[in-house]
C-alpha atoms as a PDB file:
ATOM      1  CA  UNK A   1       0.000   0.000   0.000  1.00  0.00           C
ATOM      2  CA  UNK A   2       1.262   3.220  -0.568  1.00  0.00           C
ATOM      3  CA  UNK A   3       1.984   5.773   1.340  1.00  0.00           C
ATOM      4  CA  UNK A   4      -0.793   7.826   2.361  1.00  0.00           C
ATOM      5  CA  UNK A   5       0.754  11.736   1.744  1.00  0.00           C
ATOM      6  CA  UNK A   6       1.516  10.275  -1.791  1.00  0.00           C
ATOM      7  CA  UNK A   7      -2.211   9.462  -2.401  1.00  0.00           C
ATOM      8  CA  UNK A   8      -4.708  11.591  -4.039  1.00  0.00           C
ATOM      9  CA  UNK A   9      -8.123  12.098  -2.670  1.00  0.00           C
ATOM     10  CA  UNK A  10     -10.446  14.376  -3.442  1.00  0.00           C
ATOM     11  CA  UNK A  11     -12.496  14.870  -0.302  1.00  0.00           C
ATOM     12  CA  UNK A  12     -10.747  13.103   3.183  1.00  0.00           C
ATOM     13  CA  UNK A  13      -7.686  10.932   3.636  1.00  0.00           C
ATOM     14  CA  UNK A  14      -7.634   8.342   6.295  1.00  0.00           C
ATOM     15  CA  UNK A  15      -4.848   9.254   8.702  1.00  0.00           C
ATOM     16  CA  UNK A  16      -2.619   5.526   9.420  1.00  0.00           C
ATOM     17  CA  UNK A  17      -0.905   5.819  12.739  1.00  0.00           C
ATOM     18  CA  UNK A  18       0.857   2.886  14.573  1.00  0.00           C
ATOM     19  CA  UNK A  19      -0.838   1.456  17.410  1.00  0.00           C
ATOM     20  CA  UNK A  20       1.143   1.575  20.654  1.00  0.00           C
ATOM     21  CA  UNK A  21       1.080  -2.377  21.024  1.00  0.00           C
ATOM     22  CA  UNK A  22       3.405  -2.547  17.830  1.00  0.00           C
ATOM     23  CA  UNK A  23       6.827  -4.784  18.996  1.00  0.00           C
ATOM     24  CA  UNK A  24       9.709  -3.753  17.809  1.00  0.00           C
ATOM     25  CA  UNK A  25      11.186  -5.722  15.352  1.00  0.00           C
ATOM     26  CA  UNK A  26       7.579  -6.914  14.282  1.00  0.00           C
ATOM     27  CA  UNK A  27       5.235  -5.606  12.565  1.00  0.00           C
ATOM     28  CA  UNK A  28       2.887  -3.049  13.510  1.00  0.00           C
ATOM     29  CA  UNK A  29      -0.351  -2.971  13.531  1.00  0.00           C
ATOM     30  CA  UNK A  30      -1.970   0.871  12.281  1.00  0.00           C
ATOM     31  CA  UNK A  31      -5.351   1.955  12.693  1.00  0.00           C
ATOM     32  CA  UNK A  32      -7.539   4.156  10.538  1.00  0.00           C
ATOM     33  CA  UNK A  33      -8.832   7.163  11.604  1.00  0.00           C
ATOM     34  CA  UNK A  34     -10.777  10.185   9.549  1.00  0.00           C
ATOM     35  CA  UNK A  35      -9.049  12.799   8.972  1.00  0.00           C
ATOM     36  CA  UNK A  36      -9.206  16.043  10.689  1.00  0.00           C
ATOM     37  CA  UNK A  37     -11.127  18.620   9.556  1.00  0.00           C
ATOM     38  CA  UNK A  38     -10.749  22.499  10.641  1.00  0.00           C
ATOM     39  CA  UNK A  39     -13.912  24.682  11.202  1.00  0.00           C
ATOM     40  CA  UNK A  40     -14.138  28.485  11.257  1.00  0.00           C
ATOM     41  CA  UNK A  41     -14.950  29.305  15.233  1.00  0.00           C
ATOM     42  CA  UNK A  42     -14.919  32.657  17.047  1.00  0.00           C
ATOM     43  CA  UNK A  43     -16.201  31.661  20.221  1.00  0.00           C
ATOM     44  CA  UNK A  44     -15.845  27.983  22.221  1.00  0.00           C
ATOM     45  CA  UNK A  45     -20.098  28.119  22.955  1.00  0.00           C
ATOM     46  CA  UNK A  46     -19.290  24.988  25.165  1.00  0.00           C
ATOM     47  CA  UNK A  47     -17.471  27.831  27.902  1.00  0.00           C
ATOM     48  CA  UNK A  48     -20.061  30.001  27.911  1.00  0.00           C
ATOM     49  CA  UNK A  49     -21.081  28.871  31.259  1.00  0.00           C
ATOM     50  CA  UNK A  50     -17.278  29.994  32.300  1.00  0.00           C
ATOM     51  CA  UNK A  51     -18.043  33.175  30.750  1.00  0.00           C
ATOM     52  CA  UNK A  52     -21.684  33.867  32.514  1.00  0.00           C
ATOM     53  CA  UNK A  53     -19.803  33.212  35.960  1.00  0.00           C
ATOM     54  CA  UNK A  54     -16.712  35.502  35.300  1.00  0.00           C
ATOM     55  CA  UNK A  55     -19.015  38.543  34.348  1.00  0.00           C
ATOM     56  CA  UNK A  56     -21.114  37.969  37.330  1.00  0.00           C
ATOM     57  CA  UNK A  57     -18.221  37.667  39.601  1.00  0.00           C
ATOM     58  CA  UNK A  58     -16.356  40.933  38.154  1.00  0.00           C
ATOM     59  CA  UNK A  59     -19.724  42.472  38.917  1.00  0.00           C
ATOM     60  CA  UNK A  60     -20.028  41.508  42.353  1.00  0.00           C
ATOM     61  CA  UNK A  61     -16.367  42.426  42.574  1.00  0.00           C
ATOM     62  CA  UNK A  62     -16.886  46.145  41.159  1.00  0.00           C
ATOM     63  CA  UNK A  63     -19.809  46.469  43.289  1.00  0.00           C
ATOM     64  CA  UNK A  64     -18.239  45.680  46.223  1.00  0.00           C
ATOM     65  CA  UNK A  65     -15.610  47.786  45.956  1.00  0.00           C
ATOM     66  CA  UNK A  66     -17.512  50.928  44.988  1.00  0.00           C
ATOM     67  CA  UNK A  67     -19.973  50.466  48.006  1.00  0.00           C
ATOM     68  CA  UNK A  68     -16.943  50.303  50.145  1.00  0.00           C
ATOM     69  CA  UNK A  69     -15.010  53.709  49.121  1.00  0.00           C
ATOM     70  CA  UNK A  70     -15.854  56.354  50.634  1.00  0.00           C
ATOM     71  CA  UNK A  71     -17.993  58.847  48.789  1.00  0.00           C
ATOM     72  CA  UNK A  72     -16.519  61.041  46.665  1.00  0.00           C
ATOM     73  CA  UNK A  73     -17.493  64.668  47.695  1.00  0.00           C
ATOM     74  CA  UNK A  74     -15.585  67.502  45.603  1.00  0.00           C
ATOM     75  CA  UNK A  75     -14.361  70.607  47.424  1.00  0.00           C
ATOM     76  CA  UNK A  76     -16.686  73.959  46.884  1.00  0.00           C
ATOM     77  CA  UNK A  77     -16.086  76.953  49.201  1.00  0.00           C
ATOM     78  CA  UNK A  78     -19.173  78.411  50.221  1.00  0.00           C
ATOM     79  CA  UNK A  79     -20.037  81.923  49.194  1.00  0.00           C
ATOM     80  CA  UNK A  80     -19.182  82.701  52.792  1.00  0.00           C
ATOM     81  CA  UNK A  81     -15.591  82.618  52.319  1.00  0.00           C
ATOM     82  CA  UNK A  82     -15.226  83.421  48.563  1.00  0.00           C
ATOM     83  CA  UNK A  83     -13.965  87.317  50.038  1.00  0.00           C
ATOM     84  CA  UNK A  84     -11.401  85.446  52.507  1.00  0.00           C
ATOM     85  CA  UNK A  85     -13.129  85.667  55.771  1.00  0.00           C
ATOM     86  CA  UNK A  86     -13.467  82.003  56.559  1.00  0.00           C
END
């Protein structure tokens, strides 16, 4: 049989790959397997779940820590003491 990168198939070659029972010095045994085929993805959908929890816990986390600052209060001088008499 020849060697499979010297075939020619139109659609899928089978990929031969030893088995790891072969002896050495004997001969080998291969098995058959389809070939691999790539597919355009973006996303992994099967870690959205991941995803949902990360966002929820980065919320919780933001939250948190704005709750816990003190407020923010910005610095006006009253009319009182805009001529220097505070």
């Amino acid at each position: 049989m020849p060697a499979v990168s010297s075939m020619k198939c139109a659609t899928a070659c089978p990929i031969t790959t030893p088995s790891a029972q072969s002896v050495p010095g004997g001969s080998a045994e291969s098995v058959t397997r389809e070939a691999a085929s790539a597919r355009p993805q973006l996303y992994n959908t099967g870690k959205t779940p991941i995803l949902v929890v990360l966002l929820l816990y980065s919320a919780l986390v933001i939250y948190f820590v704005r709750k816990g600052a003190p407020p923010r209060r910005g610095y006006l001088r009253s009319p009182d003491c805009w001529d220097g008499r505070c």
